[in-house]
N, C-alpha and C. Protein backbone atom coordinates (compact mmCIF):
# COMPACT_ATOMS: atom_id res chain seq x y z
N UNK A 1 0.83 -1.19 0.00
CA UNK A 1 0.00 0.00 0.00
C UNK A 1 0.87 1.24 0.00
N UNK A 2 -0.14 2.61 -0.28
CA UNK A 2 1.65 3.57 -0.22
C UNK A 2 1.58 4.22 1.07
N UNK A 3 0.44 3.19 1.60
CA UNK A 3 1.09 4.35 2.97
C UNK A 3 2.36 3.24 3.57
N UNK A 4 2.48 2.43 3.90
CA UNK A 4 3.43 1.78 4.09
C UNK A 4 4.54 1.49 3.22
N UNK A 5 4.53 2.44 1.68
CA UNK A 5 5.90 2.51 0.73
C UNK A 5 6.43 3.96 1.62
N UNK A 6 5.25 5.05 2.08
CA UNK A 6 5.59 6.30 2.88
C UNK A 6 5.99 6.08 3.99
N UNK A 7 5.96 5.16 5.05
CA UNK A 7 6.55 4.75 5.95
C UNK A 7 8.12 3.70 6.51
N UNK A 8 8.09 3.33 5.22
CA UNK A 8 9.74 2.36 4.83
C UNK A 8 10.36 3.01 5.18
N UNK A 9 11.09 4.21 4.51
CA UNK A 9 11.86 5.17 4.77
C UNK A 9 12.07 5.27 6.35
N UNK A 10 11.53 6.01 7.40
CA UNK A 10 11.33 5.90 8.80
C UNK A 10 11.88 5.25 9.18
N UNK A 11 10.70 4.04 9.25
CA UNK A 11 11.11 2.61 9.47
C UNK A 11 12.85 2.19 9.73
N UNK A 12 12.82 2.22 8.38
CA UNK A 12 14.54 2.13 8.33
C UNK A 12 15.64 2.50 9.15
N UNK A 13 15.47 3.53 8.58
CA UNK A 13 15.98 5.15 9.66
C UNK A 13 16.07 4.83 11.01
N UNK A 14 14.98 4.24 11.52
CA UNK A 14 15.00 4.08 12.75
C UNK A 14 15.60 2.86 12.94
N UNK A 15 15.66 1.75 12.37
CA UNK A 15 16.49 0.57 12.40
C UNK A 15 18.12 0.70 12.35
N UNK A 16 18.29 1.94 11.48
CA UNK A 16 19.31 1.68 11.49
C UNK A 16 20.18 2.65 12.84
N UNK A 17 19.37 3.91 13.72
CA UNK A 17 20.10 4.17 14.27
C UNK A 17 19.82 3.06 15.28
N UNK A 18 18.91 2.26 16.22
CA UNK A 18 19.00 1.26 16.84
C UNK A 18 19.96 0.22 16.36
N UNK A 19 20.43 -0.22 15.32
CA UNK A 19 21.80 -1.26 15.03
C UNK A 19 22.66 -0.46 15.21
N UNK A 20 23.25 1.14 14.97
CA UNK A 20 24.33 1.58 14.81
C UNK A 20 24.64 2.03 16.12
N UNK A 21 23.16 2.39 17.41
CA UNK A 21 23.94 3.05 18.43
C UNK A 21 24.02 1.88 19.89
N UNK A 22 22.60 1.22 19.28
CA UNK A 22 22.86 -0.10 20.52
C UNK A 22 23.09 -1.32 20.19
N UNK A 23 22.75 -1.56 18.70
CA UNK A 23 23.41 -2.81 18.38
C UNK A 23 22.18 -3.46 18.38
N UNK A 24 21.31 -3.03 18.23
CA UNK A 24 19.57 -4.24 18.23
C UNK A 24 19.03 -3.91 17.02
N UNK A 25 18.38 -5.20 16.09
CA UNK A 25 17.80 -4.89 15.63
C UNK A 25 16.18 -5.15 16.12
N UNK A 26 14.87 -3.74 15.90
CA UNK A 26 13.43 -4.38 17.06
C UNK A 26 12.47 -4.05 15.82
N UNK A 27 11.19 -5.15 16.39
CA UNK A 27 10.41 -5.02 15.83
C UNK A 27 8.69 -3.99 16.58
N UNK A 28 8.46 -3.52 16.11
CA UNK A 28 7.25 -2.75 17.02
C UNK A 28 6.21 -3.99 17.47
N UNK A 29 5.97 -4.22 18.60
CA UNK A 29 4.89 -4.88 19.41
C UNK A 29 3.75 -4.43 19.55
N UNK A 30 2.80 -4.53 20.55
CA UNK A 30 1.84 -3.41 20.80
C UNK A 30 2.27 -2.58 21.55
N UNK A 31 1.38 -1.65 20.98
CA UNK A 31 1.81 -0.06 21.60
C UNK A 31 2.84 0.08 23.44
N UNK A 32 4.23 0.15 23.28
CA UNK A 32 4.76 0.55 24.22
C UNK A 32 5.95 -0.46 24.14
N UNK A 33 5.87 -1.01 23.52
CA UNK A 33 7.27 -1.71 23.40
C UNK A 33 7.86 -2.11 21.96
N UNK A 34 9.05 -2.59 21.87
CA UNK A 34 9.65 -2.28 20.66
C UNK A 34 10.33 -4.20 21.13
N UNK A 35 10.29 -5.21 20.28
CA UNK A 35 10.70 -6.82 20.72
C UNK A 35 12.51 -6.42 19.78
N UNK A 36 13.08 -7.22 21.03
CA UNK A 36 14.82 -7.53 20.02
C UNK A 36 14.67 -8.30 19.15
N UNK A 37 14.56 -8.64 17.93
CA UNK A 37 15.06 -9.49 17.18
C UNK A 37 16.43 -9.87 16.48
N UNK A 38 17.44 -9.24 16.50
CA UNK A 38 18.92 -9.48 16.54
C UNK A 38 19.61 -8.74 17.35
N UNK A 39 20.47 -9.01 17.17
CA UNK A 39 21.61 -8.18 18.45
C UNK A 39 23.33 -8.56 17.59
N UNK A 40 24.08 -6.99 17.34
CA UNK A 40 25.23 -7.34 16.75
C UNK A 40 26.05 -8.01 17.74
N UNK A 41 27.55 -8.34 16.88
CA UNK A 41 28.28 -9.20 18.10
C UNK A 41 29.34 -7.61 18.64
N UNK A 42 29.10 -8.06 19.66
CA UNK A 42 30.35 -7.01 20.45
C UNK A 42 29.27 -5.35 20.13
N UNK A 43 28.41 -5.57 20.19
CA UNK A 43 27.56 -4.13 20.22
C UNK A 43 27.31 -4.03 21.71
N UNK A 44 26.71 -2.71 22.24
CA UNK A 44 26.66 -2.32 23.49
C UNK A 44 25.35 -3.59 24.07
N UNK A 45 24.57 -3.77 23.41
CA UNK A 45 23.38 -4.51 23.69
C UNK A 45 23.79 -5.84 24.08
N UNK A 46 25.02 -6.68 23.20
CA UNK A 46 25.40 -8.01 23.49
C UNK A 46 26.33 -7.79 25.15
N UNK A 47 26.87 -6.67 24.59
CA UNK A 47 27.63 -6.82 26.15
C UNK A 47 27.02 -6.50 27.50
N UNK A 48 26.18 -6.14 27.80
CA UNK A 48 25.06 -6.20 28.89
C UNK A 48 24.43 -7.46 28.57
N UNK A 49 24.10 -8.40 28.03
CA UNK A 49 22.97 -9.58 27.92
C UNK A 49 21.79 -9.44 27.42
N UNK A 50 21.79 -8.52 26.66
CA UNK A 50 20.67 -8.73 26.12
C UNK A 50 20.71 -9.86 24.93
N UNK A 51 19.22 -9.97 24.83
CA UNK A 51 18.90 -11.33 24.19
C UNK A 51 17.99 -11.23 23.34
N UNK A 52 17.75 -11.85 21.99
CA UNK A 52 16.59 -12.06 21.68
C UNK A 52 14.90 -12.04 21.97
N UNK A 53 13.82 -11.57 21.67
CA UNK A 53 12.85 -11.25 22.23
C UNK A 53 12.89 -10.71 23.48
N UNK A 54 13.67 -10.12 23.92
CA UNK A 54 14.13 -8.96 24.92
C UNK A 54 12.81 -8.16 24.18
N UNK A 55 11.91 -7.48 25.50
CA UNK A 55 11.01 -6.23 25.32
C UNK A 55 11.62 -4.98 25.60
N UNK A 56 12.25 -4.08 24.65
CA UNK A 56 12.46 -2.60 24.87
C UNK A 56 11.60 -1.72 25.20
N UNK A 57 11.61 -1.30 26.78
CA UNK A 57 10.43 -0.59 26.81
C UNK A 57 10.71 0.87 27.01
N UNK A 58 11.45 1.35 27.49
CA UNK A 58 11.81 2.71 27.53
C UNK A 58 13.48 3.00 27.55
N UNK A 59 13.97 4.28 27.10
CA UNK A 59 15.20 4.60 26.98
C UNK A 59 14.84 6.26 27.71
N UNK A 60 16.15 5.78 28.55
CA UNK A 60 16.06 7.14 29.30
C UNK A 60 15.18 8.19 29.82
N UNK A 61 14.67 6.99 30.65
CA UNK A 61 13.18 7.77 30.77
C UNK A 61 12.16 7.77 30.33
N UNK A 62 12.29 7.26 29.13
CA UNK A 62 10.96 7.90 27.94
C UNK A 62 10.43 6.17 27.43
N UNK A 63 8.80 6.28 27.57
CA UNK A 63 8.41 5.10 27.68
C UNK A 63 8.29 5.33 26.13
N UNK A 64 8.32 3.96 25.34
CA UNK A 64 8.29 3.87 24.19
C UNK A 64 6.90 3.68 23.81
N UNK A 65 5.95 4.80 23.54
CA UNK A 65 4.87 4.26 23.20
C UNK A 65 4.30 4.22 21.68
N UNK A 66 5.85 4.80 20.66
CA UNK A 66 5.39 4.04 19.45
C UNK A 66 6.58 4.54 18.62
N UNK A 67 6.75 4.53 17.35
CA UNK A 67 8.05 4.53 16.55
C UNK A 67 8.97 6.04 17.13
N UNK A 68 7.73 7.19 16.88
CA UNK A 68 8.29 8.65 16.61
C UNK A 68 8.83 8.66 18.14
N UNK A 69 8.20 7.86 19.31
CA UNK A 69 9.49 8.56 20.04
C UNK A 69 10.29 7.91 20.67
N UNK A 70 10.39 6.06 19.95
CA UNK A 70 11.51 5.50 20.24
C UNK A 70 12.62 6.37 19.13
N UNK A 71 12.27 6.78 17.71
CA UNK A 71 13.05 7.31 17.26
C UNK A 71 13.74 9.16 17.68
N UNK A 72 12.84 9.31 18.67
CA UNK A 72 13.72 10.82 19.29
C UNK A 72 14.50 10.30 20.33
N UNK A 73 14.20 9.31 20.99
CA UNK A 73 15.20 8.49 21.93
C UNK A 73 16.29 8.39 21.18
N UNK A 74 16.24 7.55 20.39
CA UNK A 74 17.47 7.04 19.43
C UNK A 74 18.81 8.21 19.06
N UNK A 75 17.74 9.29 18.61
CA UNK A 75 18.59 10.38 17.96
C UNK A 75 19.10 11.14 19.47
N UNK A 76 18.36 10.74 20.08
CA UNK A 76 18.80 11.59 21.66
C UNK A 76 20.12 11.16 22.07
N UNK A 77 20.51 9.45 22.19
CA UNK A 77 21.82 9.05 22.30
C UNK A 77 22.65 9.09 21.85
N UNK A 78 22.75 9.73 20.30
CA UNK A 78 23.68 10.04 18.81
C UNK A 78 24.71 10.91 20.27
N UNK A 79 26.33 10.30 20.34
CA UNK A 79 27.02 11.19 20.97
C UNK A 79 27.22 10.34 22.92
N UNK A 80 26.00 10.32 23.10
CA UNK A 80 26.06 10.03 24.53
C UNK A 80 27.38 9.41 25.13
N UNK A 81 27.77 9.13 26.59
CA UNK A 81 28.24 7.76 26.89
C UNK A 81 27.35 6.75 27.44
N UNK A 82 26.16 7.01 27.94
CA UNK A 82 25.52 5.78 28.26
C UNK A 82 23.87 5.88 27.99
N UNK A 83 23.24 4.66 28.21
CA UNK A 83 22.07 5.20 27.92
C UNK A 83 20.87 4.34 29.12
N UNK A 84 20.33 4.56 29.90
CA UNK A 84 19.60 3.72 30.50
C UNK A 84 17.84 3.39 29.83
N UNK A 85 18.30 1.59 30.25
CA UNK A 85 17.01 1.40 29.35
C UNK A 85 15.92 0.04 30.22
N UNK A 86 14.95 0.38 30.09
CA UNK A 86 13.98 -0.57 31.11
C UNK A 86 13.70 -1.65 29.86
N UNK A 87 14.04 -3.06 30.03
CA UNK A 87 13.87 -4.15 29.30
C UNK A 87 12.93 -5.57 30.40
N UNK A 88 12.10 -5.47 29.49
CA UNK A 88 11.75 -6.61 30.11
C UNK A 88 11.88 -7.90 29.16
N UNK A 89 12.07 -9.22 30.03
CA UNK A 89 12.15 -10.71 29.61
C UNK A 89 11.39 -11.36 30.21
N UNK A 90 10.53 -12.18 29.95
CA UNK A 90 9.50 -12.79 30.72
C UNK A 90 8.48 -12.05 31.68
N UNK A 91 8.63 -12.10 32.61
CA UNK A 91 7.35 -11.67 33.20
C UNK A 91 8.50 -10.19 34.30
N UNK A 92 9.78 -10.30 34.41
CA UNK A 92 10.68 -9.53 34.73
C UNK A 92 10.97 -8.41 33.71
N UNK A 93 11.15 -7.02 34.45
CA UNK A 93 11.49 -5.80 33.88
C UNK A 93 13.18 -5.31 34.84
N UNK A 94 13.94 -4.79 33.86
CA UNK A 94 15.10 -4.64 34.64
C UNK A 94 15.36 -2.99 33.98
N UNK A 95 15.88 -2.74 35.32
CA UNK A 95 16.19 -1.01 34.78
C UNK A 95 17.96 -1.40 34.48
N UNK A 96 18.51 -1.03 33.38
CA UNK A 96 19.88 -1.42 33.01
C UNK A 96 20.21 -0.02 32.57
N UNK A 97 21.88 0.59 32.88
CA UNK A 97 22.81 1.08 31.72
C UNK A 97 23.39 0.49 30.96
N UNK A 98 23.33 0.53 30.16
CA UNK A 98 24.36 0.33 28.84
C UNK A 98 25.21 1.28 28.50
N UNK A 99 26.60 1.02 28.33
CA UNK A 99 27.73 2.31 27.60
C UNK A 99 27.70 2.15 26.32
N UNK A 100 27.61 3.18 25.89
CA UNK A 100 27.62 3.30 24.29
C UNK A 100 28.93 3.90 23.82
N UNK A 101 29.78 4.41 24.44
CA UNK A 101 31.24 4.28 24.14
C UNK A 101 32.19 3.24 23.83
């Protein structure tokens, strides 16, 4: 459809600063979380433990409640040294830093 040829672009965009600044690649869930589906090797994400179907739920504060502002998160860490992020796995939520240096 073209609204979703108008939305690729984004999409992307946003994939790629999530692989380039934490090393995840996510898929959108329902509203408020973002699921891991890859994780680079030796990216900030592998070296804390994160894992596969890991739930991203907020970065720095900011609950993810849909692309536009996991993607101002994203662009928010461009630079940072660390970034704190609430992940949940199973029925557990963990408040973690990650260094992005």
């Amino acid at each position: 459809s073209r609204l979703m040829e108008a939305l690729t672009p984004a999409v992307k965009a946003i994939d790629a600063l999530a692989w380039s600044i934490l090393g995840v690649a996510l898929k959108a869930g329902s509203p408020g979380y973002f699921e891991v589906t890859n994780i680079r090797a030796s990216s900030p994400a592998q070296q804390i433990g994160m894992q596969k179907r890991d739930l991203l739920l907020a970065v720095n504060g900011r609950r993810l409640k849909n692309q536009a502002l996991l993607r101002n998160a994203l662009v928010d860490l461009r630079g940072a040294n660390y970034a704190r992020l609430i992940v949940q796995r199973g029925n557990s939520q963990y408040h973690v830093t990650i260094p992005l240096q």
